[in-house]
Protein backbone atom coordinates (compact mmCIF):
# COMPACT_ATOMS: atom_id res chain seq x y z
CA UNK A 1 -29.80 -25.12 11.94
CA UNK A 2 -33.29 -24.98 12.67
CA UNK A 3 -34.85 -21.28 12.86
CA UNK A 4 -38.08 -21.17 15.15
CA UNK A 5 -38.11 -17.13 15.62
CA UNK A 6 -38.36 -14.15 13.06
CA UNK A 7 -36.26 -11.24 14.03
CA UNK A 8 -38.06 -8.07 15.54
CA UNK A 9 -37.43 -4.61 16.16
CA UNK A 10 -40.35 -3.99 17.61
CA UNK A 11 -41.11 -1.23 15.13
CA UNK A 12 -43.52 -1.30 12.38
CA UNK A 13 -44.61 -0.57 9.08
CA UNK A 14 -48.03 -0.28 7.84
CA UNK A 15 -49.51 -0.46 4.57
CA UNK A 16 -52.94 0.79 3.51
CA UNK A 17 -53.87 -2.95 2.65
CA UNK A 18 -53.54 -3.17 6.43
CA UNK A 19 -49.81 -5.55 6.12
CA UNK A 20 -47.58 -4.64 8.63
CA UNK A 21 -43.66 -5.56 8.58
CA UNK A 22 -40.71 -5.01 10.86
CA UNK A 23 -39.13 -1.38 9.80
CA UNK A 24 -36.19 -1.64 7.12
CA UNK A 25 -33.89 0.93 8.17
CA UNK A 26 -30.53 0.38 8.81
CA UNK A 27 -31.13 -2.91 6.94
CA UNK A 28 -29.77 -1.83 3.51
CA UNK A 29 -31.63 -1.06 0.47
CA UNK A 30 -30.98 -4.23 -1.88
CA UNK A 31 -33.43 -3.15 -3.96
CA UNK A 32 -31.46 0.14 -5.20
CA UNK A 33 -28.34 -2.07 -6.14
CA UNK A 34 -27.64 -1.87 -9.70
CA UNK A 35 -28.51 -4.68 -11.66
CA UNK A 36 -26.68 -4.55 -14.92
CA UNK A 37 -23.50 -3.74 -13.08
CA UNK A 38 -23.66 -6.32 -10.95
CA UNK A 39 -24.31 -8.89 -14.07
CA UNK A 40 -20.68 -7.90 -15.24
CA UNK A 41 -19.44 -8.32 -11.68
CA UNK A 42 -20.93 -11.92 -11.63
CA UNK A 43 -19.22 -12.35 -14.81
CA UNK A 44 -15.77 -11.30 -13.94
CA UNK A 45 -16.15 -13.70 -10.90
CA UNK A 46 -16.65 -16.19 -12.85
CA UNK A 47 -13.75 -15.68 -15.67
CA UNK A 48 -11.41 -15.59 -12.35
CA UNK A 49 -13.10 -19.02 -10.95
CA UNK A 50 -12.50 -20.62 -14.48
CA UNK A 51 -8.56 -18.91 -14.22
CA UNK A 52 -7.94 -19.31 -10.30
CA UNK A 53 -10.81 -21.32 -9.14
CA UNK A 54 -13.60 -21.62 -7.29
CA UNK A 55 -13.45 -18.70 -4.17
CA UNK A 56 -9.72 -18.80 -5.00
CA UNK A 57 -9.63 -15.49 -3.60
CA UNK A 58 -11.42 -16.01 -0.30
CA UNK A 59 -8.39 -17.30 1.10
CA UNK A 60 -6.96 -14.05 1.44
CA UNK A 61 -4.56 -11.99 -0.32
CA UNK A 62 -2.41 -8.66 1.07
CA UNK A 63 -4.85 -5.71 0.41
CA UNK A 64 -2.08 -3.79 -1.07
CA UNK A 65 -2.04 -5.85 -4.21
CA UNK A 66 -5.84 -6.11 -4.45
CA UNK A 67 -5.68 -1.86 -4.59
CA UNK A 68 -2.75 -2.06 -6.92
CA UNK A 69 -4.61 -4.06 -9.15
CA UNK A 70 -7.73 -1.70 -8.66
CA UNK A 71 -5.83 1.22 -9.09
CA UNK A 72 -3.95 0.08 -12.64
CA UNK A 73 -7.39 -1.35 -13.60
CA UNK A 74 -8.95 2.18 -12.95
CA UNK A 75 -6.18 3.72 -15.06
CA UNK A 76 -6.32 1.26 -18.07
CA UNK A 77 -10.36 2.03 -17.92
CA UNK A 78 -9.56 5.80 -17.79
CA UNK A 79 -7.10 5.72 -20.51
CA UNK A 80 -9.53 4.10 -22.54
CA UNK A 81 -8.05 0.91 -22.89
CA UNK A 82 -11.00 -2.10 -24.09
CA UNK A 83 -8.80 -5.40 -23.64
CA UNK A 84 -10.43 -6.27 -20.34
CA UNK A 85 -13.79 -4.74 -18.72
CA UNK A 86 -11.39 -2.55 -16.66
CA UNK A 87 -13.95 -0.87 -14.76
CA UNK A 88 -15.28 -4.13 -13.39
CA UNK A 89 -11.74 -5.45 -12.86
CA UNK A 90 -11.30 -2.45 -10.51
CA UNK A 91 -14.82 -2.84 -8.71
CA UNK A 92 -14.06 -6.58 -8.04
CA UNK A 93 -10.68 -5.87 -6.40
CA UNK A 94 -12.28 -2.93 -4.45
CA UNK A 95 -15.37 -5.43 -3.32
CA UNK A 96 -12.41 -7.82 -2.68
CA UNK A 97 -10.66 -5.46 -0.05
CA UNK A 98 -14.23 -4.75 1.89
CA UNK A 99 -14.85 -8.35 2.20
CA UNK A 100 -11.21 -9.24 2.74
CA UNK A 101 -11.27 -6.76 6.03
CA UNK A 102 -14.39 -7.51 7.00
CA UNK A 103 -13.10 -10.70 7.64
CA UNK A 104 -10.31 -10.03 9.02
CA UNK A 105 -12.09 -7.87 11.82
CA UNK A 106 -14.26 -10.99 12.39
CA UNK A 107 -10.94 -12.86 12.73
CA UNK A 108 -11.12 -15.04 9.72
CA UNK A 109 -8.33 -14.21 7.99
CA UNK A 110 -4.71 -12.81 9.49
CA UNK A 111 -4.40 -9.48 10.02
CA UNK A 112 -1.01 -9.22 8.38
CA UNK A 113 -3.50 -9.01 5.32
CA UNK A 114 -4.07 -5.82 5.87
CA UNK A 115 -0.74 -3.96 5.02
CA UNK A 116 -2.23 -0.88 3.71
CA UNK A 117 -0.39 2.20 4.33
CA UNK A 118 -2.55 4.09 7.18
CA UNK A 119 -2.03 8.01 6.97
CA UNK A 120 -1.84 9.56 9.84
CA UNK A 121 -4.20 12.82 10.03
């Protein structure tokens, strides 16, 4: 797909150089994402690609075992086990349920994934 247009919000920027650019806001700060933990994120992704495969878990999987494997990963972390990178464990199956119902909402994967308990208030 061919892109002949740059998005605009019709608000601007400008720098004392006398650059302009479109406005970040609402666009995320990418820049403030932390670096180091995301190295051992990448890494974790890839010991499950060389044990599952490639975007094995992309196909979906019930979010109730991806926070029960968050949760005991927490635990083992807070407990002070150092057999795994707990912490990261935890973070990838919490990353894992954002994506996972992200795509659900855009109707990419069934919604029967989502079979978390939803409190009522």
């Amino acid at each position: 797909m061919k892109y002949t247009k740059v998005k605009d919000s019709g608000k601007r920027q400008s720098f004392k150089t006398g650059s302009v650019r479109d406005l970040s806001d609402g666009k995320g700060r990418y820049d403030l994402l932390p670096t180091r933990a995301l190295r051992r994120l990448a890494e974790h992704y890839e010991n499950g690609a060389k044990k599952y495969g490639d975007r094995n878990w992309e196909k979906g999987q019930p979010l109730s075992r991806m926070l029960d494997s968050a949760m005991r990963h927490l635990f083992k972390a807070l407990e002070g086990q150092k057999d795994e990178d707990h912490f990261t464990a935890c973070a990838w199956n919490v990353l894992g349920i954002i994506e996972i119902q992200e795509r659900i909402e855009a109707n990419l994967l069934p919604k029967e994934l989502d079979n978390l308990p939803k409190l009522k208030k």
